[in-house]
Protein backbone atom coordinates (compact mmCIF):
# COMPACT_ATOMS: atom_id res chain seq x y z
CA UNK A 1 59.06 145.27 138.72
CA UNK A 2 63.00 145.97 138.37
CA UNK A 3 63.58 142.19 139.76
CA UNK A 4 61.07 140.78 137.37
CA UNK A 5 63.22 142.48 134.55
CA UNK A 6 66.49 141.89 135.86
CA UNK A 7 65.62 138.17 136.26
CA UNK A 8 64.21 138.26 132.60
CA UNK A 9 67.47 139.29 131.01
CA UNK A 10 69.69 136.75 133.24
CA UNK A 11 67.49 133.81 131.21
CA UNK A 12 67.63 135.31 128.35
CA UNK A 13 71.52 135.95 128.26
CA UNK A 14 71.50 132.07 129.78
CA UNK A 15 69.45 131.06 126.47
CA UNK A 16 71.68 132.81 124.02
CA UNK A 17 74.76 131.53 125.50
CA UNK A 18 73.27 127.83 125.61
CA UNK A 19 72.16 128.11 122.32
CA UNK A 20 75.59 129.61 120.97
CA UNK A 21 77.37 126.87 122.05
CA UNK A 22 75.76 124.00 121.02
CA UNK A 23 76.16 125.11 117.26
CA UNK A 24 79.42 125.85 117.78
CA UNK A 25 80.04 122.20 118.83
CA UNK A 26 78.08 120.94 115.49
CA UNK A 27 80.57 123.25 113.49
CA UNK A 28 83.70 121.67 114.95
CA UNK A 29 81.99 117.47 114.46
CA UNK A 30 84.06 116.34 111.38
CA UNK A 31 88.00 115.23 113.11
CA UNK A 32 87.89 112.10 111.43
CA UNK A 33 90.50 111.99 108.38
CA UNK A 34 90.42 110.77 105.19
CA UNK A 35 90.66 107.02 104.20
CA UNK A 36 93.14 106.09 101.78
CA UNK A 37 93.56 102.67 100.15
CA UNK A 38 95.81 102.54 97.12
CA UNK A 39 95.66 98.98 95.07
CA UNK A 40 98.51 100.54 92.12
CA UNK A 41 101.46 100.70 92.23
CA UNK A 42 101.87 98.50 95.16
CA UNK A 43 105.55 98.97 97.45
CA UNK A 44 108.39 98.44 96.23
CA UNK A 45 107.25 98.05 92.37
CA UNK A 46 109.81 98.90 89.71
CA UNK A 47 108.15 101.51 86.74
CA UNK A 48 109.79 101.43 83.84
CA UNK A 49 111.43 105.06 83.01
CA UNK A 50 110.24 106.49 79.52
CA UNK A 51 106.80 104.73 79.66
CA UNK A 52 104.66 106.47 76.93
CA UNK A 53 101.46 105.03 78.84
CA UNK A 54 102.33 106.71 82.31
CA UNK A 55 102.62 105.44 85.38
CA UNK A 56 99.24 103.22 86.27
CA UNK A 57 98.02 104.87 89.89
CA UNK A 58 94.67 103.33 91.05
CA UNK A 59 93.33 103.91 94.04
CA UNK A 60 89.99 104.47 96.79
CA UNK A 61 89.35 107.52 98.72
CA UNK A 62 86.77 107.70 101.25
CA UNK A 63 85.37 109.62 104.03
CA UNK A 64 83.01 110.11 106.76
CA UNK A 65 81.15 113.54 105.54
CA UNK A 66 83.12 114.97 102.30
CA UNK A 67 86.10 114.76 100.31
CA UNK A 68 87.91 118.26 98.96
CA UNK A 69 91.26 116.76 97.10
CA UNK A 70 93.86 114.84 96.94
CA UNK A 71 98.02 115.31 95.89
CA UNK A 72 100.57 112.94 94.17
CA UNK A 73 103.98 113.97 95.45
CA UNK A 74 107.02 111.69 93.82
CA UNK A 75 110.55 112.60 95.07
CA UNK A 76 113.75 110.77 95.01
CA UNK A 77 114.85 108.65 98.07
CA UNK A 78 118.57 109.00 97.28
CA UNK A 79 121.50 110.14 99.61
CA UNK A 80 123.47 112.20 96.70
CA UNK A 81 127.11 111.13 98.32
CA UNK A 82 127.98 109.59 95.23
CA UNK A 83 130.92 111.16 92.75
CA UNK A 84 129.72 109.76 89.70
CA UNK A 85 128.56 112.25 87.05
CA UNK A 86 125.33 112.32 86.42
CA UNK A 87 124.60 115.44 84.03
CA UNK A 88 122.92 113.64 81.63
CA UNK A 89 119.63 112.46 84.07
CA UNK A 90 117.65 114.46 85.91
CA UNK A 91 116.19 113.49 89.62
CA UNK A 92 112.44 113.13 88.88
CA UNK A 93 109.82 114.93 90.54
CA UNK A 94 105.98 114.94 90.85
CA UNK A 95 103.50 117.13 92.73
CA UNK A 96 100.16 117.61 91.54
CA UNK A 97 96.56 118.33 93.49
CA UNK A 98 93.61 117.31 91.87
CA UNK A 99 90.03 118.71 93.17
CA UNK A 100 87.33 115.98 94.47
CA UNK A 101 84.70 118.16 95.76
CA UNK A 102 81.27 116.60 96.57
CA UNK A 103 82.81 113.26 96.40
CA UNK A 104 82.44 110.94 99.89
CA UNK A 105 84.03 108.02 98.19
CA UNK A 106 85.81 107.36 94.96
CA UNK A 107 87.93 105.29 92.85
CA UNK A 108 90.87 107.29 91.04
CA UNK A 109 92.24 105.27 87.83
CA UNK A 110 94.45 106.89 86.10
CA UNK A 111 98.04 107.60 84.35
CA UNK A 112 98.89 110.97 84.49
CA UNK A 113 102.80 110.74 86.02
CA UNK A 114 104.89 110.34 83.16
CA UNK A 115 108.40 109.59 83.65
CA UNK A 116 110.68 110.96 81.60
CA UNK A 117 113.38 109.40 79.55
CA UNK A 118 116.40 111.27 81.34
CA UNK A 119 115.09 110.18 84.77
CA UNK A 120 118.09 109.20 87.47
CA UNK A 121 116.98 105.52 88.02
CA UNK A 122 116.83 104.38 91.49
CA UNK A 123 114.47 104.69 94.81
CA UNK A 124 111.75 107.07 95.21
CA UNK A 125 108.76 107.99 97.25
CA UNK A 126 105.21 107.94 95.95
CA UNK A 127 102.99 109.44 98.59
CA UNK A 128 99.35 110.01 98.35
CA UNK A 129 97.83 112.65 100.23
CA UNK A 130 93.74 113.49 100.46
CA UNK A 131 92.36 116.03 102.24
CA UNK A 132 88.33 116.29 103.38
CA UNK A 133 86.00 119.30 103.13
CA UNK A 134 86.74 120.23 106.97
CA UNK A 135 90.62 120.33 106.90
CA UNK A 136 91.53 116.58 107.74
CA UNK A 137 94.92 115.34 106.26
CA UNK A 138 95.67 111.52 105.46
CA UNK A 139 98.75 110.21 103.44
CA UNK A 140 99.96 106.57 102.67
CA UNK A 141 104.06 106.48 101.16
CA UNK A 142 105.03 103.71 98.81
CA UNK A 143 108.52 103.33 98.06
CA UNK A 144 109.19 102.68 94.03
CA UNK A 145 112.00 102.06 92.14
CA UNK A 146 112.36 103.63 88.50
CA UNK A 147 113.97 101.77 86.60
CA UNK A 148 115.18 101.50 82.82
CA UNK A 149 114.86 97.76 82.64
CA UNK A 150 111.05 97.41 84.46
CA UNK A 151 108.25 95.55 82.69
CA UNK A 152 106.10 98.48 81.03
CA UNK A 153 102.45 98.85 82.06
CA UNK A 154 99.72 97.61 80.49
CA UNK A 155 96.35 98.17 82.08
């Protein structure tokens, strides 16, 4: 009678541990990251500093199971060896997170960077980055030049 019991609990303990593990490998399925595909502003495009419409950023974000957000970082792409005075512009910076939740894909249109009209002209970095419901990062850079001469945008 003791091996009978002793040889129950062994399958038993077997089950539980087979069963534990198998939902632990469902938790852990989601490693694929983020797609990004941004259409606007496209490398290397000048954006005219002071724009009262904002800077036009359009965009597609997808992913396999569930989006949770996505961040517009802008920073300048400048060395800063220079010994010119510069007091009256300002280096222009971005960085803003916007919530996507129980989205798997969508298209972002919108013009919510405004540059303003003491912004150092020059280089910068737009980066995009989007972030799914399980922790996965992407990011795409552009590089963009601000610019007091560029074409405004209409859109």
């Amino acid at each position: 009678m003791k091996k009978i019991n002793y040889i129950t609990a062994i399958l038993s303990m077997t089950l539980v541990l087979t069963s534990t593990s198998c939902s632990k490998d469902d938790e852990i399925s989601d490693t694929t990251k983020p797609t990004i595909t941004i259409t606007e502003p496209e490398n290397d495009k000048e954006i005219l500093i002071g724009d009262k419409n904002g800077m036009h950023i359009e965009m597609d974000l997808s992913d396999n199971v569930m989006l949770k957000s996505y961040k517009i970082e802008i920073h300048n792409n400048f060395d800063h060896h220079s010994h010119t005075s510069r007091s009256a512009t300002t280096d222009f910076t971005f960085n803003k997170s916007y919530d996507i939740s129980e989205n798997r894909n969508i298209h972002i249109h919108h013009h919510d960077v405004m540059v303003p009209d003491n912004t150092t002209p020059g280089e910068y970095h737009l980066i995009i980055y989007c972030t799914d419901k399980a922790g996965n990062e992407a990011y795409v850079a552009r590089d963009i030049v601000l610019s007091n001469s560029a074409a405004a945008d209409i859109d």
